[in-house]
N, C-alpha and C. Protein backbone atom coordinates (compact mmCIF):
# COMPACT_ATOMS: atom_id res chain seq x y z
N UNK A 1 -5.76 17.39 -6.65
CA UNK A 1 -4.96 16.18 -6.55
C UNK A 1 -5.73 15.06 -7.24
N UNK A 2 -4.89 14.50 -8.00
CA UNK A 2 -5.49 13.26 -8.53
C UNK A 2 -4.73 11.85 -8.07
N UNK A 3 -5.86 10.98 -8.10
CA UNK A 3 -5.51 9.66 -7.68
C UNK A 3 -5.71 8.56 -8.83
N UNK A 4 -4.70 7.49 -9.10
CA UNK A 4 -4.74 6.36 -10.11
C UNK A 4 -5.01 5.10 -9.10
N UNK A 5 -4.90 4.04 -9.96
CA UNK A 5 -4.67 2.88 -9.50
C UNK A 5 -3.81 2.17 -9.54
N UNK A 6 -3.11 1.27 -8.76
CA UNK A 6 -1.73 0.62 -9.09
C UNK A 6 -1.98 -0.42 -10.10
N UNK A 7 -0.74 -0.44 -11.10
CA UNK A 7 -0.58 -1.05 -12.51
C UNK A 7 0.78 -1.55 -12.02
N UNK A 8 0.94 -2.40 -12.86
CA UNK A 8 2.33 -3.43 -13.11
C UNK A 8 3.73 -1.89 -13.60
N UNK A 9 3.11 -0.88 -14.21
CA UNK A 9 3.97 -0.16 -14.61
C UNK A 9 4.05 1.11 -13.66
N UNK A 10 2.98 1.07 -12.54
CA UNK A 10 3.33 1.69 -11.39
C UNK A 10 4.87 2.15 -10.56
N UNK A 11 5.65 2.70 -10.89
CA UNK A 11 6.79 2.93 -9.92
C UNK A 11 6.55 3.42 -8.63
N UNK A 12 7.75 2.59 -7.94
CA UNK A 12 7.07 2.65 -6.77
C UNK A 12 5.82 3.03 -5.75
N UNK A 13 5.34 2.03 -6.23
CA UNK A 13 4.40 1.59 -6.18
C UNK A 13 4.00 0.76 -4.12
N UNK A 14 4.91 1.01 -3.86
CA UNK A 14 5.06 0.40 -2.85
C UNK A 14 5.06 1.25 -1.30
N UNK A 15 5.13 2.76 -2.08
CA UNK A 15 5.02 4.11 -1.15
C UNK A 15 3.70 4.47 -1.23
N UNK A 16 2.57 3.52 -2.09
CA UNK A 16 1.33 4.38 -2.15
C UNK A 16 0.44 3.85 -0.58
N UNK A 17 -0.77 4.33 -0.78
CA UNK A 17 -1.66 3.73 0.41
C UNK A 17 -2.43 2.19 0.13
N UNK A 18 -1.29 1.55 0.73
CA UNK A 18 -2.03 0.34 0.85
C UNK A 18 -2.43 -0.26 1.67
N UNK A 19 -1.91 0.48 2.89
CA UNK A 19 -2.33 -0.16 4.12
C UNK A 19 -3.66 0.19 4.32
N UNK A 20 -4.70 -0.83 4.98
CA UNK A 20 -5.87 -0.07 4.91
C UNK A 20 -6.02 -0.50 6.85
N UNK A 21 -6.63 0.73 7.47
CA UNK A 21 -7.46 0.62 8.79
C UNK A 21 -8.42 1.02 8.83
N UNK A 22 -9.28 0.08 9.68
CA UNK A 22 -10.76 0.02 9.85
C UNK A 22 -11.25 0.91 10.68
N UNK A 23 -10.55 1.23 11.45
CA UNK A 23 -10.97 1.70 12.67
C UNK A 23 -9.66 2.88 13.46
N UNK A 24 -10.00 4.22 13.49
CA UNK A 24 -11.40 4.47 13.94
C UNK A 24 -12.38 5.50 12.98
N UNK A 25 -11.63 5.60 11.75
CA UNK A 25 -12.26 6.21 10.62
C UNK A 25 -11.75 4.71 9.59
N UNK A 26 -12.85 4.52 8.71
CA UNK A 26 -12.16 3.86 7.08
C UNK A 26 -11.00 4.43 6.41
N UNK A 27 -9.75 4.09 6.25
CA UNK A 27 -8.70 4.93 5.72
C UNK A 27 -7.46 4.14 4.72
N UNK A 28 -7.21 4.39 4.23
CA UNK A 28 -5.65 3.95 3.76
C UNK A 28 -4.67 4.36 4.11
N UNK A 29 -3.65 4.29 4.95
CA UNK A 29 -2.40 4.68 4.97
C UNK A 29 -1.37 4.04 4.45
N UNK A 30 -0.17 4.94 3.90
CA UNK A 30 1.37 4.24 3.53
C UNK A 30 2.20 4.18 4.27
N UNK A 31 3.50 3.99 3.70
CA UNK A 31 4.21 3.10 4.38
C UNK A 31 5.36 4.81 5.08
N UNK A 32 5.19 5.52 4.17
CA UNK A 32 5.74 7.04 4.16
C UNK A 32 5.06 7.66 5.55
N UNK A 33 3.36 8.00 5.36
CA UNK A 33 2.73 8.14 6.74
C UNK A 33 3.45 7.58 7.85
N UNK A 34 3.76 6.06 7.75
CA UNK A 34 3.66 5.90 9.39
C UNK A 34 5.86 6.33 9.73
N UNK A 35 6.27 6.31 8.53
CA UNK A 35 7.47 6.63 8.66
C UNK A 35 7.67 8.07 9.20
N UNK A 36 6.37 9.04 8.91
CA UNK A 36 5.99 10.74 9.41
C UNK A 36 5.98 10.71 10.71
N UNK A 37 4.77 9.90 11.18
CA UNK A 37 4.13 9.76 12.35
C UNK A 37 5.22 9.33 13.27
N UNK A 38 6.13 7.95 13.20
CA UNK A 38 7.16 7.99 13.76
C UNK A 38 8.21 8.77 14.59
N UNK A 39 8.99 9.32 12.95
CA UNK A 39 9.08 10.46 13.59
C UNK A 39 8.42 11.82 14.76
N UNK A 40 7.73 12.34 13.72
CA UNK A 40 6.84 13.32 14.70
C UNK A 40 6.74 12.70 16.10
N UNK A 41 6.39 11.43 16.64
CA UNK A 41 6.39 11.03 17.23
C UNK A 41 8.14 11.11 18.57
N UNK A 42 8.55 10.36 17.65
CA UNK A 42 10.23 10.48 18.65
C UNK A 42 10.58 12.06 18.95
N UNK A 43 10.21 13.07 18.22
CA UNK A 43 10.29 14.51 18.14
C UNK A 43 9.80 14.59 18.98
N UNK A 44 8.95 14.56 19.56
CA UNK A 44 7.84 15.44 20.86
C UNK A 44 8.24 14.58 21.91
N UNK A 45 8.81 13.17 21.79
CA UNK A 45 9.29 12.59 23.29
C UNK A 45 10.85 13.48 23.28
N UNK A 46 11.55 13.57 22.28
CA UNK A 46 12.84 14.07 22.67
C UNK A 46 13.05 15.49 23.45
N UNK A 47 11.67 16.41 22.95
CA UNK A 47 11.42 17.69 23.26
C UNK A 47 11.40 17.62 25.09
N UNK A 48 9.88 16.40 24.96
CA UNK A 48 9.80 16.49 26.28
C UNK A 48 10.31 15.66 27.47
N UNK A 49 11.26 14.80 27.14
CA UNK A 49 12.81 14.28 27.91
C UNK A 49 13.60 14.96 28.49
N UNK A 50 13.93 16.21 27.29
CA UNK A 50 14.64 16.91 27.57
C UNK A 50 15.28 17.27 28.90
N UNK A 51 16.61 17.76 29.26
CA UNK A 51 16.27 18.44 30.39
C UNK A 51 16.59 19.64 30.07
């Protein structure tokens, strides 16, 4: 896998990792990740709601 840097001619450009957290590892995340995590997230409460 290769990684660039964002340029003016970047397309969407706006799905890459820009979010950055400090803590509790140094990381970048996007905007796609936390849209995963979300999910995955509502998934395992719906599982375990269930009746």
């Amino acid at each position: 896998m290769s990684y660039t840097f964002i340029t003016d001619k970047t397309p969407l450009w706006f799905l890459a990792d820009i979010i950055y957290l400090p803590w509790p590892k140094e990381q970048f995340i996007s905007i796609g990740d936390i849209i995963i995590l979300l999910g995955v997230f509502l998934l395992i409460q719906n599982i375990t709601l269930a009746e």
